[in-house]
Protein backbone atom coordinates (compact mmCIF):
# COMPACT_ATOMS: atom_id res chain seq x y z
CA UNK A 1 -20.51 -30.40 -2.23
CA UNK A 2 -17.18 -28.80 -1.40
CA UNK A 3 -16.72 -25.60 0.34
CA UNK A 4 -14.39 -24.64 -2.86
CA UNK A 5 -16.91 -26.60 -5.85
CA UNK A 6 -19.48 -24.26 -3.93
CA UNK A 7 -17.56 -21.33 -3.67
CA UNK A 8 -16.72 -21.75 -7.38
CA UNK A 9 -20.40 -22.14 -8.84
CA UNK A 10 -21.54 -19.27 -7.10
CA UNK A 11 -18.16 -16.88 -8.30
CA UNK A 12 -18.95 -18.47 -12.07
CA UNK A 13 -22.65 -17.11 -11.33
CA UNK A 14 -21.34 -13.76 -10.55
CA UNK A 15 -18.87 -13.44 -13.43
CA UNK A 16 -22.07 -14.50 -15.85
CA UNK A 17 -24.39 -12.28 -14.24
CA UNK A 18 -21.89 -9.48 -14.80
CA UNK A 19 -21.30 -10.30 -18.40
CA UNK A 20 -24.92 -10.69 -18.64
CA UNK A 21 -26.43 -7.77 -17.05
CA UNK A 22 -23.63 -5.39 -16.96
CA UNK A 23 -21.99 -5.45 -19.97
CA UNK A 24 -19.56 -3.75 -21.06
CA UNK A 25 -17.62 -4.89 -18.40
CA UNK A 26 -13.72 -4.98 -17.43
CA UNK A 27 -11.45 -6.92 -14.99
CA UNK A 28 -8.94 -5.15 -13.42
CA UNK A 29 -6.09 -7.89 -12.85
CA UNK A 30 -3.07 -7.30 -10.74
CA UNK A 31 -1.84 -10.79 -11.68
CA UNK A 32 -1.98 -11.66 -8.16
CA UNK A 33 -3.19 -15.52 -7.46
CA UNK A 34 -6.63 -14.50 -6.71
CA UNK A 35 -6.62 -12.63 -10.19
CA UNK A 36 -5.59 -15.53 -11.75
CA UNK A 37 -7.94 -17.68 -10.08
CA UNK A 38 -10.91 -15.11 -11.80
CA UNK A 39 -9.08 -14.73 -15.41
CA UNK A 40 -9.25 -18.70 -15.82
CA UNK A 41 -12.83 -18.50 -15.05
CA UNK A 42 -13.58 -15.75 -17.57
CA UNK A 43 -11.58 -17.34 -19.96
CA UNK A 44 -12.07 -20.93 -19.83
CA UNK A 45 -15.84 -19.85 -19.99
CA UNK A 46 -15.38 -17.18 -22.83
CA UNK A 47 -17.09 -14.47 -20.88
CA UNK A 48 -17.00 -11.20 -22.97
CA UNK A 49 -15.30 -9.72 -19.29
CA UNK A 50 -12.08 -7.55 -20.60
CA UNK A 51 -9.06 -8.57 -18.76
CA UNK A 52 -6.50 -5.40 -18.13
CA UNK A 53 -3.91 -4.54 -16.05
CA UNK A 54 -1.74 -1.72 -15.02
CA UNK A 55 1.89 -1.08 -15.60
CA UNK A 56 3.30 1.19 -13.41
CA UNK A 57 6.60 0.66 -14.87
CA UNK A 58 8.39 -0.56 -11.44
CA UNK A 59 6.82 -4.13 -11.59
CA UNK A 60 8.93 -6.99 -10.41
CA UNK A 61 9.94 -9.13 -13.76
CA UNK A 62 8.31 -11.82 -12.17
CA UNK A 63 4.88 -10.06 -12.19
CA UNK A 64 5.37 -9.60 -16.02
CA UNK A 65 6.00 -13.04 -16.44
CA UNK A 66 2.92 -13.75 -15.37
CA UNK A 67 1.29 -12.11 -19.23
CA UNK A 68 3.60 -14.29 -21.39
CA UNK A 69 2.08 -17.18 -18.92
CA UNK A 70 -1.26 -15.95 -19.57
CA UNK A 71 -0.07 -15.62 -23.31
CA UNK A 72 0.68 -19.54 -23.30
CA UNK A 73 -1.61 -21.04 -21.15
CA UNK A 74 -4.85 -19.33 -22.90
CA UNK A 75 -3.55 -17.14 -25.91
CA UNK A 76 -5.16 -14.37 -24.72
CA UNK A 77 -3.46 -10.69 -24.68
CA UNK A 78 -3.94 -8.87 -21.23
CA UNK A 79 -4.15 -5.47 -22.09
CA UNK A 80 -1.88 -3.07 -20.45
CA UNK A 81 -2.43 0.73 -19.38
CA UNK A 82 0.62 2.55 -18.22
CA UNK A 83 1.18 6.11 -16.67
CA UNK A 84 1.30 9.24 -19.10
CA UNK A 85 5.03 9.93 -19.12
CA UNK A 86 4.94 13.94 -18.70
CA UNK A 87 3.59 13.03 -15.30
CA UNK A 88 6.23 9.99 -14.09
CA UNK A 89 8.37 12.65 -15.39
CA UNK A 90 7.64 15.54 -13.84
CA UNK A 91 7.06 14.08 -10.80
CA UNK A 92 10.94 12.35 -10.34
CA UNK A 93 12.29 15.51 -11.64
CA UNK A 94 10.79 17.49 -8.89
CA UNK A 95 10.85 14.84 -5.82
CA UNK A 96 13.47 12.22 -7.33
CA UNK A 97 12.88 8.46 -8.27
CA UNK A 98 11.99 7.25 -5.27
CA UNK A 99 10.76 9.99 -3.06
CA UNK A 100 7.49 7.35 -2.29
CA UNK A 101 9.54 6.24 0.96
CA UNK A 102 9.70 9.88 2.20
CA UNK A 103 6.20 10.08 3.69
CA UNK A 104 2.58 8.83 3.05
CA UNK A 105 1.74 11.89 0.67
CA UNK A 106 4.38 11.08 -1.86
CA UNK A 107 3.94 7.47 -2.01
CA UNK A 108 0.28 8.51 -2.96
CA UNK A 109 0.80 10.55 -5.21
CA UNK A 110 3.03 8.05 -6.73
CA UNK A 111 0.69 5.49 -6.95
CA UNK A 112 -2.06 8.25 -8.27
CA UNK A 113 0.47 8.91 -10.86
CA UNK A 114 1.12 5.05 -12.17
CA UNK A 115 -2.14 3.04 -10.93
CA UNK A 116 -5.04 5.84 -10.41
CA UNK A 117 -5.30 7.74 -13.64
CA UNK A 118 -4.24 4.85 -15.46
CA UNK A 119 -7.00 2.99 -14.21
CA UNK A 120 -9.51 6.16 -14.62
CA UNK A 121 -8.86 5.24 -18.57
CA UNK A 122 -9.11 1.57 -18.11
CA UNK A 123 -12.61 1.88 -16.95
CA UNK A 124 -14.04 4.92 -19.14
CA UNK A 125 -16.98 3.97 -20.91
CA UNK A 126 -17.77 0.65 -18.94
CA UNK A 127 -20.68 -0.26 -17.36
CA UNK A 128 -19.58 -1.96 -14.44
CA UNK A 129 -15.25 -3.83 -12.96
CA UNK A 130 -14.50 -6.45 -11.54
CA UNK A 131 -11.50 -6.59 -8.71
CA UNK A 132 -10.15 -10.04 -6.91
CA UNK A 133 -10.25 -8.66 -3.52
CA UNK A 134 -10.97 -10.46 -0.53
CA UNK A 135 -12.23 -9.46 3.15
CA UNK A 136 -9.38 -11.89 4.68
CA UNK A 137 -6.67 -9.83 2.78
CA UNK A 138 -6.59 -6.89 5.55
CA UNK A 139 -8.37 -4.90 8.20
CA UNK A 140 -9.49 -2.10 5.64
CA UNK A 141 -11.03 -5.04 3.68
CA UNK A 142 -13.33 -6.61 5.65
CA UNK A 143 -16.32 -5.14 5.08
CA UNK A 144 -15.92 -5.97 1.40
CA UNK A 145 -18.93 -6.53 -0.78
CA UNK A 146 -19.69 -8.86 -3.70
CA UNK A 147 -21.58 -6.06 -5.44
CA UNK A 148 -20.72 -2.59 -4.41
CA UNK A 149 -22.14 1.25 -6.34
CA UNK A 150 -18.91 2.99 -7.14
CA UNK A 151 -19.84 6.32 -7.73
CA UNK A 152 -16.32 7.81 -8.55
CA UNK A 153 -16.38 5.87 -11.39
CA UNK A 154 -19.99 5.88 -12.20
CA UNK A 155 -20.55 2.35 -12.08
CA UNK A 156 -21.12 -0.98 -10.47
CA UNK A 157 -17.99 -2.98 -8.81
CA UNK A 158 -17.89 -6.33 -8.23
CA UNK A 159 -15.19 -8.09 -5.56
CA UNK A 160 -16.46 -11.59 -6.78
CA UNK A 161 -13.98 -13.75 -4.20
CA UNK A 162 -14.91 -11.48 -1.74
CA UNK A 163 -15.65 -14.36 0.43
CA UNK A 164 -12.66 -16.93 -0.61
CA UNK A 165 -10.16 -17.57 2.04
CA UNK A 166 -6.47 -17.47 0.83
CA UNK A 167 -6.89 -21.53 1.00
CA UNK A 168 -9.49 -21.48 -1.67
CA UNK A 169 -7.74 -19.68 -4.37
CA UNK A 170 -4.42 -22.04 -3.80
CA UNK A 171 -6.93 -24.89 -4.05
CA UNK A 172 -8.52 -23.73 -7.23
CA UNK A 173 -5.07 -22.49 -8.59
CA UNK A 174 -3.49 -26.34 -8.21
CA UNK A 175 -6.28 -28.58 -8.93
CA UNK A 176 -7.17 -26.26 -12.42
CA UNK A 177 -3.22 -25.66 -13.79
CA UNK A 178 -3.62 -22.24 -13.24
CA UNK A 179 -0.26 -20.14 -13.96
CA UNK A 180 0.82 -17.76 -11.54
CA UNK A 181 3.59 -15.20 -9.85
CA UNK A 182 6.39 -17.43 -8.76
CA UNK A 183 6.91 -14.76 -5.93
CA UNK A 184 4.42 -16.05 -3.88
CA UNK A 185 6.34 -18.93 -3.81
CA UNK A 186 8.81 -16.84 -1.91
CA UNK A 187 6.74 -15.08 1.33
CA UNK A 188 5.24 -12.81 -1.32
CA UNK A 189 1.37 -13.15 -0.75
CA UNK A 190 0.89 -9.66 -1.71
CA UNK A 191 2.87 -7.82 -4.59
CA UNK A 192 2.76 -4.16 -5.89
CA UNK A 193 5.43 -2.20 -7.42
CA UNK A 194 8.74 -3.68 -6.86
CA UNK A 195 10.58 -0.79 -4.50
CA UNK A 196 7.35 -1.08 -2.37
CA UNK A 197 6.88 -4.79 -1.96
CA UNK A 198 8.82 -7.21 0.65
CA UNK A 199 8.56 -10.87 1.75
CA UNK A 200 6.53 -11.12 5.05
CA UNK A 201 7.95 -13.15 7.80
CA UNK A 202 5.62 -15.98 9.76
CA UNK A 203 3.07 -15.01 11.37
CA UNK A 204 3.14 -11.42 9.70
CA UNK A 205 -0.11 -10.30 8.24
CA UNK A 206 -0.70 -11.07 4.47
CA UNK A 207 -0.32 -7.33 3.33
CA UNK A 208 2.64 -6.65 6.10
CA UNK A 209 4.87 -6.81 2.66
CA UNK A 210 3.03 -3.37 1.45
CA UNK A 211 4.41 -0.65 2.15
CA UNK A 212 5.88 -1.92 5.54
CA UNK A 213 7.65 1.39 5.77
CA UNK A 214 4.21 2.86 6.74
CA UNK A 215 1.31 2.13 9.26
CA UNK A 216 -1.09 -0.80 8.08
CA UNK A 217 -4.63 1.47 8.57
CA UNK A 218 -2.58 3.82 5.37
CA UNK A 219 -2.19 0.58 3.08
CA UNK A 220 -3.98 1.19 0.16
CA UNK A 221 -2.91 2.46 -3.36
CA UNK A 222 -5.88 4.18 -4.06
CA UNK A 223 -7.25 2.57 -6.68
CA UNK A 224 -10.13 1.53 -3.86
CA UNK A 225 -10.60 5.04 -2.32
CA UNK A 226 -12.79 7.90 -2.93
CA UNK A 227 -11.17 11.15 -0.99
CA UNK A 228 -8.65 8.84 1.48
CA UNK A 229 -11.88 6.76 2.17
CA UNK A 230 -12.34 3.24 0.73
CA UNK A 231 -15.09 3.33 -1.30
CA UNK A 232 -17.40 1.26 0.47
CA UNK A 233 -20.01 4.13 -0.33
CA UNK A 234 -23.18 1.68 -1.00
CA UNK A 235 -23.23 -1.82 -1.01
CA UNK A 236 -25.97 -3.69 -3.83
CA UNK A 237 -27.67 -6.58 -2.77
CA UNK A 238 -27.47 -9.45 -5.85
């Protein structure tokens, strides 16, 4: 057995277990490869997972490509929550379009603005969200766990690739047709809001493109922290 066929039975276990046990359950897809790796398990399998994602309304065009993809591929609708518009609003008016590059505080506020509360709504009334993260992706990921108690939220989180090396998801992504952002194509391994995403350069590290105005132990949106901490708060044995 391959490290990948073995790496993909025991994800598919996960994803039915969740589906199983945990139900209602969502999947919070940035439409990053290793999101698309999990939303053509779920949906090849026709696991009753929701698949979302959030709009913060500076994605790259190439990133929202990646739903009318989706669209094709499985004729399935991602569902999309965007940022209330009194707060984008009042928050250019007073600091200006772009005042994220101005210093760590604003850029989080930003992203609390367009990915937090947006994804506080996403997961109301759930029992338990998935995420494609993996411990490889960065320092402040590598104590990642498959199963995790997210008590912000009030449920369970699940970081099903959480042991997947960036090899395995191109692996699974060629040898299954699975669509994905042509910007990782282009030294984009890692892609958030347009203004705050860059190629990397060789040898760079795979979120170096995040952010890269700022210092890599701040390089995190927020939708994984609990009071500037990740929320690595208890981890659940499966």
């Amino acid at each position: 057995m391959s490290d990948l066929h073995a790496r993909v039975e025991e994800t598919r276990g996960i994803l039915e277990r969740i589906a199983r046990d945990f139900s209602p359950a969502v999947f919070a897809s940035s439409l990053a490869a290793e999101d698309m790796v999990l939303t053509d398990m779920i949906l090849r399998a026709g696991l009753p997972i929701s698949i979302f994602s959030l709009e913060t309304g500076r994605l790259h065009k190439e990133t929202l490509d990646v739903l009318e993809k989706v669209r094709a591929q499985y004729g399935h609708e991602i569902k999309l929550y965007k940022p209330q518009p009194a707060l984008v609003e009042e928050y250019v008016g007073k600091n200006g379009l772009n005042a994220f590059y101005d210093s760590v505080e604003m850029r989080k506020e930003c992203c609390r603005i367009r990915k937090v509360e947006p994804l506080g709504r996403a997961l109301a009334g759930n029992k338990a969200w998935v995420t494609g993260q993996r411990r490889s992706q960065s320092t402040t990921r590598s104590e990642l766990a498959v199963q995790e108690d997210d008590t912000a939220h009030g449920l369970q989180k699940f970081n099903p690739l959480a042991d997947w090396s960036e090899e395995n998801v191109w692996e699974y992504i060629r040898a299954n047709t699975v669509p994905y952002n042509v910007l990782h194509d282009r030294n984009y391994p890692s892609i958030g809001c347009e203004p705050c995403t860059r190629a990397i350069q060789p040898g760079e590290d795979v979120r170096a493109g995040r952010w890269w105005w700022e210092s890599a132990d701040s390089k995190e949106c927020g939708l994984h922290l609990v009071d500037g901490k990740l929320i690595r708060i208890k981890s659940v044995a499966a």
